[in-house]
Protein backbone atom coordinates (compact mmCIF):
# COMPACT_ATOMS: atom_id res chain seq x y z
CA UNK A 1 1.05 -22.79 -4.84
CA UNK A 2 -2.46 -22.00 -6.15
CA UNK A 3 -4.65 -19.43 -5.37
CA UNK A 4 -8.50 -18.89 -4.72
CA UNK A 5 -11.42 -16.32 -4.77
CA UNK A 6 -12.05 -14.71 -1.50
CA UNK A 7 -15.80 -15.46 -2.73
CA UNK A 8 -15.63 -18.78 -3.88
CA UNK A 9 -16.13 -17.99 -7.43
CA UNK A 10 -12.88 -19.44 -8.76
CA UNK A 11 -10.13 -22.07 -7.26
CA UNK A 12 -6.96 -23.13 -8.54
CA UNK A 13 -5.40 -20.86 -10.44
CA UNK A 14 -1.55 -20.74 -10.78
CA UNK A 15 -0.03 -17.54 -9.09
CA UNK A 16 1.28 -16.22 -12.67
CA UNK A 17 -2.58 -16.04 -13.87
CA UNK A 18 -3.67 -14.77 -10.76
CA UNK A 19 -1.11 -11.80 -10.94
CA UNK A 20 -2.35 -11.62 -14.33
CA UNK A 21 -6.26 -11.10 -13.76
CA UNK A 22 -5.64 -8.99 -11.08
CA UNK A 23 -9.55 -9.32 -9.44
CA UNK A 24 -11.23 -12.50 -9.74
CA UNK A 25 -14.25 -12.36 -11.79
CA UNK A 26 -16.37 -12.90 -8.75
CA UNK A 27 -15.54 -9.67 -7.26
CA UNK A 28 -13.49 -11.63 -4.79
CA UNK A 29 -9.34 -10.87 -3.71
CA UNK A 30 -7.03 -14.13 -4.68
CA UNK A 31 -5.04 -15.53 -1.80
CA UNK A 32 -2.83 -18.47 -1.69
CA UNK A 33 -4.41 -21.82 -1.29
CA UNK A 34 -2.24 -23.14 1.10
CA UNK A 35 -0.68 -21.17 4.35
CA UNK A 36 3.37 -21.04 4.19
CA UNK A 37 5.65 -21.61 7.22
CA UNK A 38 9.06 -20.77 7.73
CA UNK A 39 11.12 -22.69 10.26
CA UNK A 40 12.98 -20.44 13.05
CA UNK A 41 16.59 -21.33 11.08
CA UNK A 42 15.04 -20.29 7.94
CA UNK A 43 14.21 -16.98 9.36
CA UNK A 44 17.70 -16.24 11.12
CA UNK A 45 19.61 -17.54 8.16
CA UNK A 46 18.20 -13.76 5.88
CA UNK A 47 20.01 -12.09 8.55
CA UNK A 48 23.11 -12.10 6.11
CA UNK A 49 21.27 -11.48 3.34
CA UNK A 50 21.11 -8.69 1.09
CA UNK A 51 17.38 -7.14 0.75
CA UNK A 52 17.12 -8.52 -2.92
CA UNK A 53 18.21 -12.20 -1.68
CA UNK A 54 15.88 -11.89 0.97
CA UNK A 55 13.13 -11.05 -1.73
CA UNK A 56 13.96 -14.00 -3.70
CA UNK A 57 13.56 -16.15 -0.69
CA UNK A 58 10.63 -14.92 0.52
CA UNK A 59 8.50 -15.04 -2.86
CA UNK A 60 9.82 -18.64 -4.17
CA UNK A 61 7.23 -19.90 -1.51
CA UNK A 62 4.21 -17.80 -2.78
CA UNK A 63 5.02 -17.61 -6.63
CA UNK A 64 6.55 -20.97 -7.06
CA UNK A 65 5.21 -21.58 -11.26
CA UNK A 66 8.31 -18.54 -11.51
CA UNK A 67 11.70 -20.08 -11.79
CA UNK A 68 14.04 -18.90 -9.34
CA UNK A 69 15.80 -17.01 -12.19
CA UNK A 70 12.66 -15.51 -13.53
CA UNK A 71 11.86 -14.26 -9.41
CA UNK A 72 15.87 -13.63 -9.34
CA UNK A 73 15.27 -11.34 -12.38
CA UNK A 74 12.02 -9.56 -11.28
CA UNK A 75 14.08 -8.63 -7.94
CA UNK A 76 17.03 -6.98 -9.63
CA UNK A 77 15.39 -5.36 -12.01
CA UNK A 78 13.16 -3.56 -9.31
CA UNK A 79 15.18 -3.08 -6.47
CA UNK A 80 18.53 -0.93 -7.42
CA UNK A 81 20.44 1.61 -5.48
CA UNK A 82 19.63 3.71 -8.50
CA UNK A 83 16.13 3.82 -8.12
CA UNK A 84 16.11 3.81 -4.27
CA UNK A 85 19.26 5.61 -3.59
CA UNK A 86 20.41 3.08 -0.82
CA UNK A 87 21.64 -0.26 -1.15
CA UNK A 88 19.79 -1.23 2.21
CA UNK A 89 16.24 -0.70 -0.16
CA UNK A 90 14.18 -0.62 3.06
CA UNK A 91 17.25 0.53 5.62
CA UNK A 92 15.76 0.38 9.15
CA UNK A 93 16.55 3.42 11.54
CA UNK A 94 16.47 3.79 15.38
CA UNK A 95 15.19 6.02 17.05
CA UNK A 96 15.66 5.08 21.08
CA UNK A 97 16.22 1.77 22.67
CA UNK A 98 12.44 0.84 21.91
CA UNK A 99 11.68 1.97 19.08
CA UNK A 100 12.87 1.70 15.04
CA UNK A 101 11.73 3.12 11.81
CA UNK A 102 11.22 1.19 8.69
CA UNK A 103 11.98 3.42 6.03
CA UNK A 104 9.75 2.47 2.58
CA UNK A 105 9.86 5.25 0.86
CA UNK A 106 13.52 5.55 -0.91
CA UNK A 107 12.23 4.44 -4.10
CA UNK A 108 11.29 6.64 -7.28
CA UNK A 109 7.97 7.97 -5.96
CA UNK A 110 9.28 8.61 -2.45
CA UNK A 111 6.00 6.63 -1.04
CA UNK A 112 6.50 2.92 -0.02
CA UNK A 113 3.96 1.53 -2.75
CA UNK A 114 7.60 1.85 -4.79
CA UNK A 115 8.42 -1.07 -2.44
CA UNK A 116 5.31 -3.14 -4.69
CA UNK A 117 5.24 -1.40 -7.68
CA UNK A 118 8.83 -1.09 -9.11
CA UNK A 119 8.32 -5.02 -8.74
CA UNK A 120 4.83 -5.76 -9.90
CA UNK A 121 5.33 -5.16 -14.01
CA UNK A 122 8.50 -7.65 -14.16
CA UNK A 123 5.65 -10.07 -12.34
CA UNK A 124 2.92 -8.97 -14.62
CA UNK A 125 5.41 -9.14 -18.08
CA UNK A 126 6.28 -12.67 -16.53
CA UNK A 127 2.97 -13.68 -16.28
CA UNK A 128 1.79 -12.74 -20.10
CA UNK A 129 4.54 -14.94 -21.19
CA UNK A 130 3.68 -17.74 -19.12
CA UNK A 131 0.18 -17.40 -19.67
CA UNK A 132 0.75 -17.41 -23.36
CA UNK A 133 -1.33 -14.47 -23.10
CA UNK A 134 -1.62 -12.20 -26.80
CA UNK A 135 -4.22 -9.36 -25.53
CA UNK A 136 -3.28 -6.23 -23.94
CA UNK A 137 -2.90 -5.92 -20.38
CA UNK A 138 -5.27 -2.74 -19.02
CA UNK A 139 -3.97 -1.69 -15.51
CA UNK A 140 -6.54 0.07 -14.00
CA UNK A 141 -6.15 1.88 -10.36
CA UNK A 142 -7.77 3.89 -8.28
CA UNK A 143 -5.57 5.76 -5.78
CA UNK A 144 -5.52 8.09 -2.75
CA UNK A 145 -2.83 9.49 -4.05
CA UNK A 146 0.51 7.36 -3.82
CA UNK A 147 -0.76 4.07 -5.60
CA UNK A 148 -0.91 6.05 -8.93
CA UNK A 149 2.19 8.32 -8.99
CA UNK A 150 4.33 4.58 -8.51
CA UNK A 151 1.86 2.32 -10.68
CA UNK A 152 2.49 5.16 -13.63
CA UNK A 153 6.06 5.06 -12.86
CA UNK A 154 6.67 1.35 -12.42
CA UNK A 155 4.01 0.42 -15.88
CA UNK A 156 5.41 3.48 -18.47
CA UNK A 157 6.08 1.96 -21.35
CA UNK A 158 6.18 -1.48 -20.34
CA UNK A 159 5.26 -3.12 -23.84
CA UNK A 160 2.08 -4.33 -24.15
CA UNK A 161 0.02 -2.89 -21.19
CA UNK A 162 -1.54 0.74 -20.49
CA UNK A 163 -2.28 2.21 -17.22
CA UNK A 164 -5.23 3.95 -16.67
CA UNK A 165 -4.86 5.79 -13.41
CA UNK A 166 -8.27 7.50 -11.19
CA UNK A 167 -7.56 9.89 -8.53
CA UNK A 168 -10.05 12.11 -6.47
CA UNK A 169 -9.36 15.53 -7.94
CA UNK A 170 -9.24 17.36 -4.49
CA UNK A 171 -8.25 14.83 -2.33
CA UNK A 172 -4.51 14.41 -2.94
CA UNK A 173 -2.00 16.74 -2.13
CA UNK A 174 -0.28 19.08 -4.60
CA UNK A 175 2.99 17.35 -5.19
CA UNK A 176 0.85 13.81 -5.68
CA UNK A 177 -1.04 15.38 -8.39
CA UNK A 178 1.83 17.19 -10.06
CA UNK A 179 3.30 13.65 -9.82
CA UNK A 180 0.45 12.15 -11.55
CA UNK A 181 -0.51 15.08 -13.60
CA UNK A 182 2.89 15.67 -15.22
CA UNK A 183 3.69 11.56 -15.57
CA UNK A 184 5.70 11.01 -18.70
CA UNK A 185 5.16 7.40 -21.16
CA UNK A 186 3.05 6.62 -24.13
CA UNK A 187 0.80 4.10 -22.39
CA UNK A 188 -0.12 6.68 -19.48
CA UNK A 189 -3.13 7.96 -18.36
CA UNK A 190 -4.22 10.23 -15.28
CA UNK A 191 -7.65 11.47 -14.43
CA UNK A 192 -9.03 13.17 -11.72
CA UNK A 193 -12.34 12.18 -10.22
CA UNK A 194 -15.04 14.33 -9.19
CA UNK A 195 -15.31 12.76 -5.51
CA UNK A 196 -13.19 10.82 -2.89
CA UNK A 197 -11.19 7.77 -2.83
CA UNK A 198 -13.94 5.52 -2.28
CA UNK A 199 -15.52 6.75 -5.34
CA UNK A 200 -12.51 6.01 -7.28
CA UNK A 201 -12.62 2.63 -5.95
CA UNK A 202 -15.92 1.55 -6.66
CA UNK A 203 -15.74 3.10 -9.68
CA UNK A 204 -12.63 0.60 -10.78
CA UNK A 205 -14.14 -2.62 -8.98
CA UNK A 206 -17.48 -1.80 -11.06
CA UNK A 207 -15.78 -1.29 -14.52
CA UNK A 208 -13.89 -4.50 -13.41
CA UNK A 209 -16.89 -6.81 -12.91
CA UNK A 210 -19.05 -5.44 -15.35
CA UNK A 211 -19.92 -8.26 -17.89
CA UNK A 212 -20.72 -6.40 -21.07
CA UNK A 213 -17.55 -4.10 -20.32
CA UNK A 214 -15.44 -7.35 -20.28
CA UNK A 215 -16.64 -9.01 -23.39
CA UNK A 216 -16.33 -5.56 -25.12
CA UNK A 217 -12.73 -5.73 -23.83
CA UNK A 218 -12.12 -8.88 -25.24
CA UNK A 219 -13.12 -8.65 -28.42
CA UNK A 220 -11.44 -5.44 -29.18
CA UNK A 221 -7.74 -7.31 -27.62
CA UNK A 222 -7.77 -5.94 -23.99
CA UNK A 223 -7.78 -7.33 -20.74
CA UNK A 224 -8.21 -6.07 -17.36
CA UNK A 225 -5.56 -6.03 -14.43
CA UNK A 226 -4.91 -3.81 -11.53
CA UNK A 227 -2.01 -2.43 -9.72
CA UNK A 228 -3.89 -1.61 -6.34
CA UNK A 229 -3.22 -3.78 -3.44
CA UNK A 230 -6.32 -6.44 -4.49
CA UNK A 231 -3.89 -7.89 -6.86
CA UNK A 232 -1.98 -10.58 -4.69
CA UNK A 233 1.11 -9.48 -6.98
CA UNK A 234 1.33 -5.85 -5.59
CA UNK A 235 0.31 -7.54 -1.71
CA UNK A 236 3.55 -10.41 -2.18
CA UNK A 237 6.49 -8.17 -2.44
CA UNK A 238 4.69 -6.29 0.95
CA UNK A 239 5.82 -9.37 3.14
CA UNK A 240 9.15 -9.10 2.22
CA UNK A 241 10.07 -5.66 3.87
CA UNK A 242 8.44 -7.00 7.28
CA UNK A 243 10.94 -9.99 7.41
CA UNK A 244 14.10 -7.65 6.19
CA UNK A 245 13.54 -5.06 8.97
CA UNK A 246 13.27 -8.01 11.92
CA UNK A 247 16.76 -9.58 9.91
CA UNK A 248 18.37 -5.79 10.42
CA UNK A 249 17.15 -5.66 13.84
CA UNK A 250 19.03 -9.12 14.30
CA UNK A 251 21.91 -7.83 12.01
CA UNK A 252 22.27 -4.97 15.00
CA UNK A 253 21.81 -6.63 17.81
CA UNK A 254 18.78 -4.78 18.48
CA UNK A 255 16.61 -7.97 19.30
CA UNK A 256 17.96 -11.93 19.76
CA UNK A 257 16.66 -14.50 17.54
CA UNK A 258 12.86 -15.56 17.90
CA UNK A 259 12.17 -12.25 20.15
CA UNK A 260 9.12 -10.86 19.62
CA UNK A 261 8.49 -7.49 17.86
CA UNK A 262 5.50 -5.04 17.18
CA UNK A 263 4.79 -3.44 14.00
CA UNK A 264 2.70 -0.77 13.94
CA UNK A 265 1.37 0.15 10.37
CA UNK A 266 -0.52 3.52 9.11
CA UNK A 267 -2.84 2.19 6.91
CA UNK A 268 -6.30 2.93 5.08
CA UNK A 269 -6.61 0.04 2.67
CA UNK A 270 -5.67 -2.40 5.08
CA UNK A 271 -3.29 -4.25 2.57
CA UNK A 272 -0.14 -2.79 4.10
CA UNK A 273 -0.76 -4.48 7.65
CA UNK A 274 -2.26 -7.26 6.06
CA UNK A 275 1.20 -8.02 4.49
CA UNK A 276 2.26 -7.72 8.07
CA UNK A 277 -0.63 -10.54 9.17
CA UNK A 278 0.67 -13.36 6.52
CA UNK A 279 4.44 -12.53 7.78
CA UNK A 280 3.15 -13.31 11.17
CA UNK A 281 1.26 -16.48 10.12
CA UNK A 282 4.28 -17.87 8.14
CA UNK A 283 5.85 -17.62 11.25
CA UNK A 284 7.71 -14.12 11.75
CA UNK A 285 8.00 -13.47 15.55
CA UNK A 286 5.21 -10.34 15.52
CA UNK A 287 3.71 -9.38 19.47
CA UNK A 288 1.21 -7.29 17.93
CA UNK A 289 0.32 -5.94 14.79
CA UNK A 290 -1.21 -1.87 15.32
CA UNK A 291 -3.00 -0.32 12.95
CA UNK A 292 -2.97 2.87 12.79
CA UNK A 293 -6.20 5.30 11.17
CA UNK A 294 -6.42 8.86 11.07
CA UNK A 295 -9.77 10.99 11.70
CA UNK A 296 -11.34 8.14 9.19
CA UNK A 297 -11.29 5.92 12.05
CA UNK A 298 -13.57 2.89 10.21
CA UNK A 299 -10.53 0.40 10.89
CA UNK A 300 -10.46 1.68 14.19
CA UNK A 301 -14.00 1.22 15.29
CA UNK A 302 -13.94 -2.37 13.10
CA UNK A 303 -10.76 -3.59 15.27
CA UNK A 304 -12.84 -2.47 18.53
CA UNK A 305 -16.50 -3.12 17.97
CA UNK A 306 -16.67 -5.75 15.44
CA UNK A 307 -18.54 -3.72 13.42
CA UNK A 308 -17.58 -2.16 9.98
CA UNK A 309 -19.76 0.93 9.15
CA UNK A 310 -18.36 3.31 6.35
CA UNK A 311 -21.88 5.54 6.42
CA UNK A 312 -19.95 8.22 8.27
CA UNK A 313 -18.30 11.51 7.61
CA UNK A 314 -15.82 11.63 4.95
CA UNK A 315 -12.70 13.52 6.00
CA UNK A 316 -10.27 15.55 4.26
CA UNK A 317 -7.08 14.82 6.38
CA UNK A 318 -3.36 15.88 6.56
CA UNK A 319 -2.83 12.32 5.69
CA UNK A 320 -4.72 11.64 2.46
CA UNK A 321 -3.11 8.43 1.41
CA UNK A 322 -5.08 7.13 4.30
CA UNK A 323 -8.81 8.95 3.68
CA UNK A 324 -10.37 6.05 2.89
CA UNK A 325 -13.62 4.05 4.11
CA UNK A 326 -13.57 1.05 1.97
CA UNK A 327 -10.72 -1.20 3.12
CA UNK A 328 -10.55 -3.20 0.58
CA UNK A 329 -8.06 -5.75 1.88
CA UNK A 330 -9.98 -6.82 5.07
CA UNK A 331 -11.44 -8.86 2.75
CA UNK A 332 -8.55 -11.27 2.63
CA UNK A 333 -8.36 -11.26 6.61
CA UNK A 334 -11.95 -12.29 6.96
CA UNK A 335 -11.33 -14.68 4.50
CA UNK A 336 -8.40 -16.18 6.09
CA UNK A 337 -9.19 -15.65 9.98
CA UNK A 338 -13.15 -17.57 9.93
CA UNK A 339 -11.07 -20.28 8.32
CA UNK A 340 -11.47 -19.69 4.80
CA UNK A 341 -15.41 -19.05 4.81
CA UNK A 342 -16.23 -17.46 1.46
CA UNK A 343 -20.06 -17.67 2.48
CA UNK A 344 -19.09 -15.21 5.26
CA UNK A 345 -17.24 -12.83 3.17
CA UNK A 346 -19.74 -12.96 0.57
CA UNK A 347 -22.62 -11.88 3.37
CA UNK A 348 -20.43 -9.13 4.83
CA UNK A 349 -19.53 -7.80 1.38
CA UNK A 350 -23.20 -7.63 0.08
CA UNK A 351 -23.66 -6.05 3.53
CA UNK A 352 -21.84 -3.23 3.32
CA UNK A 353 -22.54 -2.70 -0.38
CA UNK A 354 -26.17 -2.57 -0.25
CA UNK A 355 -26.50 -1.30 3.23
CA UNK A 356 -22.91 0.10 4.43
CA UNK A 357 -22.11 -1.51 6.88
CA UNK A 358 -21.78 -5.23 8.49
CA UNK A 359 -20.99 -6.72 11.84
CA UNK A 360 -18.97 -10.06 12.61
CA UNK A 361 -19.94 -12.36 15.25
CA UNK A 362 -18.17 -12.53 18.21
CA UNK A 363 -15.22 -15.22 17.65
CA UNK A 364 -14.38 -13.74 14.69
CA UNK A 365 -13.65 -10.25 16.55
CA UNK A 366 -11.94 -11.92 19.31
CA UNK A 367 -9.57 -13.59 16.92
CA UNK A 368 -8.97 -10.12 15.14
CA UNK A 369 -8.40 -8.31 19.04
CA UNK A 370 -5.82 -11.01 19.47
CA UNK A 371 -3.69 -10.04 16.13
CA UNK A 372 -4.47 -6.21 15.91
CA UNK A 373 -4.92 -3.35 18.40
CA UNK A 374 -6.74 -0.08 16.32
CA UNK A 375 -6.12 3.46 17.20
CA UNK A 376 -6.41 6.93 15.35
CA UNK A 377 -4.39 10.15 15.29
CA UNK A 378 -6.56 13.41 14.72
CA UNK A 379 -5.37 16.34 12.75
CA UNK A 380 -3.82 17.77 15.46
CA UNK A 381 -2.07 15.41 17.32
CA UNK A 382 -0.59 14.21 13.74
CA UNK A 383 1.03 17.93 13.71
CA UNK A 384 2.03 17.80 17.25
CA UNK A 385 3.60 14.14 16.92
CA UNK A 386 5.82 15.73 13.83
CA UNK A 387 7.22 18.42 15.89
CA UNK A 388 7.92 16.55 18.74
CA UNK A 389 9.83 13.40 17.07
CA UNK A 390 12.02 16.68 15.27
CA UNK A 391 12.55 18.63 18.90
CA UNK A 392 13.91 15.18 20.41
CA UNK A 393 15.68 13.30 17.52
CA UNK A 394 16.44 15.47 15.04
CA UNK A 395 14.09 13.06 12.79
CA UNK A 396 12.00 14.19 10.18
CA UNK A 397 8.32 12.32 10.29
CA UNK A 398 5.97 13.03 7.05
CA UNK A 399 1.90 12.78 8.05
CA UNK A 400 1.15 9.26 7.44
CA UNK A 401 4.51 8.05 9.76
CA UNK A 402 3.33 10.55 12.73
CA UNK A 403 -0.20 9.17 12.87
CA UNK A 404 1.43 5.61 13.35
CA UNK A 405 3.86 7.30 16.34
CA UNK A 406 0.87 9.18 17.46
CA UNK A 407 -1.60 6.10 18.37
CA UNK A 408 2.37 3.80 19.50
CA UNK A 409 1.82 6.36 22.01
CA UNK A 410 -1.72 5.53 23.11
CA UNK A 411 -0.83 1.78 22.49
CA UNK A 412 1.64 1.71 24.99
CA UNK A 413 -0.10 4.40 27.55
CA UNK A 414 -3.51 2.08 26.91
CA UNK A 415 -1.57 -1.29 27.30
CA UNK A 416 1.77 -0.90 28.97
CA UNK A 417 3.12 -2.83 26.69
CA UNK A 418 7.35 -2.44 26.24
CA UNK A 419 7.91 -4.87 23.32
CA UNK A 420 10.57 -3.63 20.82
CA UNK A 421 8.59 -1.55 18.37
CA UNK A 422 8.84 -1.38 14.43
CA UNK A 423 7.11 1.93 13.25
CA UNK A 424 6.42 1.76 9.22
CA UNK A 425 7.31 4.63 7.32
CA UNK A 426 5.11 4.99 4.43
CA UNK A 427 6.44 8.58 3.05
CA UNK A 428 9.14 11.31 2.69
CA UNK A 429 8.36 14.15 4.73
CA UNK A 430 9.01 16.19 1.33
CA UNK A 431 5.38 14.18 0.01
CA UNK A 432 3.49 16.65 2.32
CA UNK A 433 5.86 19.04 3.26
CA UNK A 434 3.40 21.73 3.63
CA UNK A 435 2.24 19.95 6.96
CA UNK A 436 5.33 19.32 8.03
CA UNK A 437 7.21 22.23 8.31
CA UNK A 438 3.83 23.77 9.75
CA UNK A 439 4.50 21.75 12.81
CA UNK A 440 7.83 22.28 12.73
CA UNK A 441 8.20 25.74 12.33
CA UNK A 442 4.73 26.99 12.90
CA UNK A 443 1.92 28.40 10.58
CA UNK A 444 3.70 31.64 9.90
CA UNK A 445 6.62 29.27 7.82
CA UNK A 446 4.25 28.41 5.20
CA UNK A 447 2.09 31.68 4.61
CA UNK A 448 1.92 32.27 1.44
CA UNK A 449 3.93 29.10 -0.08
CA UNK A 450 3.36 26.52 -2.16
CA UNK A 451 4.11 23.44 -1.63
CA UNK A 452 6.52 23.65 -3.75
CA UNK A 453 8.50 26.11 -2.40
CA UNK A 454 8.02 24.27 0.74
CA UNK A 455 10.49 21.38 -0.51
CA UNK A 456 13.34 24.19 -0.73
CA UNK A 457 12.74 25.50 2.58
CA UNK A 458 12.60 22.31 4.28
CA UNK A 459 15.78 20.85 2.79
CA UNK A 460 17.33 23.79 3.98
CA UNK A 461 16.02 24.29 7.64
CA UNK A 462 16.26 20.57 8.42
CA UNK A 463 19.42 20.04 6.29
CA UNK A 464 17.89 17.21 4.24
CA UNK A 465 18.32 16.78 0.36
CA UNK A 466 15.09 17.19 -1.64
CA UNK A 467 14.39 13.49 -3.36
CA UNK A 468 15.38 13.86 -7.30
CA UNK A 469 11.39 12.70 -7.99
CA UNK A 470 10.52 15.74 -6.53
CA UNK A 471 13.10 18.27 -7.46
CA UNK A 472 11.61 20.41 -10.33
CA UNK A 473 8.13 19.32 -10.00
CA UNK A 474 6.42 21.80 -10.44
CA UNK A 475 8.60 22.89 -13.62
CA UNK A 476 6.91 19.97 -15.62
CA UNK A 477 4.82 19.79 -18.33
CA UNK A 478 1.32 18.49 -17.16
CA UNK A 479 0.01 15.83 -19.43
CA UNK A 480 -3.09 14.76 -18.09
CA UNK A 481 -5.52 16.96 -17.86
CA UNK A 482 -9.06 14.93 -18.06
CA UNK A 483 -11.21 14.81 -15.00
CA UNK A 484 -14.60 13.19 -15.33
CA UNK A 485 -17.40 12.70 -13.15
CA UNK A 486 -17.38 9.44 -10.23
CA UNK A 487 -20.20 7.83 -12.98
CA UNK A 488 -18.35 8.63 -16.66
CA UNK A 489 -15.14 6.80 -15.13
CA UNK A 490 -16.18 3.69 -18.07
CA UNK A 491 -16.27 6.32 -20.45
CA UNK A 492 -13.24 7.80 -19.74
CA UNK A 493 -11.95 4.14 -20.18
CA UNK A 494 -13.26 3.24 -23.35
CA UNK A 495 -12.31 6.71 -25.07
CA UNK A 496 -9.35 6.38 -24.19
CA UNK A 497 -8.99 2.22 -25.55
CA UNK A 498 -11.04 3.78 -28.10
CA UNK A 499 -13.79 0.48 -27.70
């Protein structure tokens, strides 16, 4: 399998040096050259499967220059029942006849980037080697708060890379930042940005495509790579979880073989639905794919209008993983749904750089409407959805999760549509427990608590364990203590590679 710029700029390039370079030096995404397809058998035959073998098979058809030993070994090595406390990895929980949870948030971060990033350095490590590759490898992320708590984890003191983590200063929660902030490993790095997420971003994509940066970087022994979600090797792993939670489903009778399912994802930079989209196209029996937005609804309106228009409020949201404007992964769905057109991307990407915004033409949208249905949670039905999933099931929703149940709601009330649902878990409830027990147990249960002592009190009201990542948090030594302005972010790079 070989894979290609989103933009044209580059073709052919073996999945181990794609993985490798992250961002193609066009500014454009990689994505596989060739569309995979699994048979119906091929599909039913996981059912027995253990989540790593399931892994294995799924990424031998994407990643084929790694031996099935070297993908074998990348698998093991990243998902353990030590680091994700449950042999099922991504167990799959029901909550009526209709509808299950897919739970991706077990692993050492207790977010369900774990689910790509405990994964993503055995791939990267891999891909030196095969590369023949002698420089260092710079990961460089910007994150909403998730991305770089499990990219610090999953890169610390992997030999021969550092990870340079950005993350908007006041735009994560508490326990994110203490995650960050307090992050332990020699080739670490954590810095808050004055700004939002989509400062962070830019901030990384510009550092990444600027020339004299680059050759500056090579000549001193570095090169760039990134952990976000534009590198197809933290996208990859993504399909995998969307093909073990229909096998469960099958495994428990829930569904029969080749019944359609719907999968409704909270998202912000697209990639985690989008990783839902190829699973689809290789053949996975998906209904409908809903993506789910909070109050920064851009995805929303996109999915419904056609048009993409980030020059609107920012907003500070119960559900900051997903405060984001700049979806970076639609890119590869434009890409792949106008049949490959990297003159269209190109025009809608200088679009909404230089003026914000961009609209597609009308097949285009009409192929999106038939994939996706977009719909948004606000602040307080988010809050209401938490305490109501509690009051019936006993089940305890974080932010992200409700805003997904939330607009399943107003899916089904819109459409009438029954289909056996799949709603993606992104987060423990403990990630942004402040919000959670407030709708829970009302504002008057967290006056005058951090969120720290927030984790105590809900383990104890909801009899729940707090997650060992979390336990003690606040007890930690913080580390990282830079923060720099959206435009010093280079700076802050090359003092810290000292170039």
């Amino acid at each position: 399998m070989l894979y290609e710029s989103t933009r044209g700029g580059l073709k052919s390039k073996l999945s181990a040096e794609a993985i490798k370079m992250g961002i193609a030096p066009d500014g454009g995404l990689f994505v596989p050259s060739a569309p995979v397809k699994l048979s119906p058998e091929e599909i039913y035959s996981l059912v027995n499967l253990s989540y790593q073998e399931r892994a294995v098979f799924i990424l031998k058809h994407f990643l084929d220059d790694y031996s099935i030993d070297e993908l074998s070994e990348c698998v093991n090595s990243a998902y353990t029942k030590e680091k994700f406390g449950t042999e099922d990895i991504a167990p799959v929980v029901k909550l009526n006849d209709n509808v299950h949870v897919l739970e991706l948030w077990h692993g050492p971060t207790c977010a369900f980037k774990d689910m790509a990033l405990q994964i993503l350095p055995h791939f990267m490590v891999k891909a030196v080697e095969k590369t023949g590759e002698t420089d260092e490898t710079v990961i460089l992320v910007a994150t909403s708060g998730d991305t770089g708590k499990a990219a610090l984890e999953g890169f610390k003191d992997v030999k021969g890379t550092r990870v340079i983590v950005f993350f908007p200063k006041d735009g994560v929660s508490d326990v994110q930042k203490m995650q960050m902030v307090t992050q332990d490993g020699d080739n670490t790095y954590s810095i808050g940005v004055h700004g939002n997420f989509d400062d962070a971003q830019n901030g990384v994509k510009a550092i990444f495509t600027d020339a004299e940066m680059n050759e500056t970087m090579n000549k001193s022994g570095f090169k760039f790579s990134s952990a976000n979600s534009i590198n197809w090797g933290r996208l990859v792993p993504q399909i995998v979880y969307y093909f073990s939670g229909y096998a469960d489903l099958l495994k428990k009778n829930e569904i029969e073989a080749g019944e359609k399912v719907n999968f409704v994802v909270p998202t912000g930079n697209f990639g985690n639905i989008l990783a839902a989209y190829y699973a689809m196209e290789m053949g996975l029996p998906i209904n409908k794919l809903v993506c789910a937005s909070n109050e920064n609804n851009v995805l929303t309106d996109f999915i419904n209008t056609g048009v993409y228009d980030r020059k609107r409020e920012f907003k500070k949201t119960s559900s900051p993983s997903m405060d984001i404007l700049i979806s970076s992964n639609l890119e590869r769905l434009l890409f792949e749904i106008t049949g490959r057109s990297s003159w269209l991307v190109n025009e809608w990407m200088k679009s909404l750089k230089e003026e914000g915004e961009y609209a597609v033409d009308s097949e285009t949208k009409k192929k999106i409407s038939k994939y996706f249905w977009g719909g948004f949670s606000s602040e307080a039905d988010t809050l209401k959805t938490i305490e109501c999933i509690y009051n019936e099931y006993g089940y305890v929703v974080d932010t992200h999760t409700a805003v997904g149940i939330d607009v399943y709601d107003k899916y089904v009330i819109s459409t009438g549509d029954m289909t056996k649902t799949v709603i993606v878990s992104t987060a423990s409830p403990f990630k942004f427990n402040d919000s959670v027990v407030k709708a829970i147990f009302g504002e008057e249960s967290v006056a005058g608590k951090s969120e720290f002592d927030l984790l105590e009190i809900l383990a104890e009201r909801c009899n729940l364990s707090i997650p060992a990542g979390l336990k003690g948090l606040d007890k930690r030594e913080i580390k990282h203590k830079a923060v720099c302005d959206k435009q010093d972010m280079k700076n802050e790079v090359e003092r810290i590679l000292k170039i």
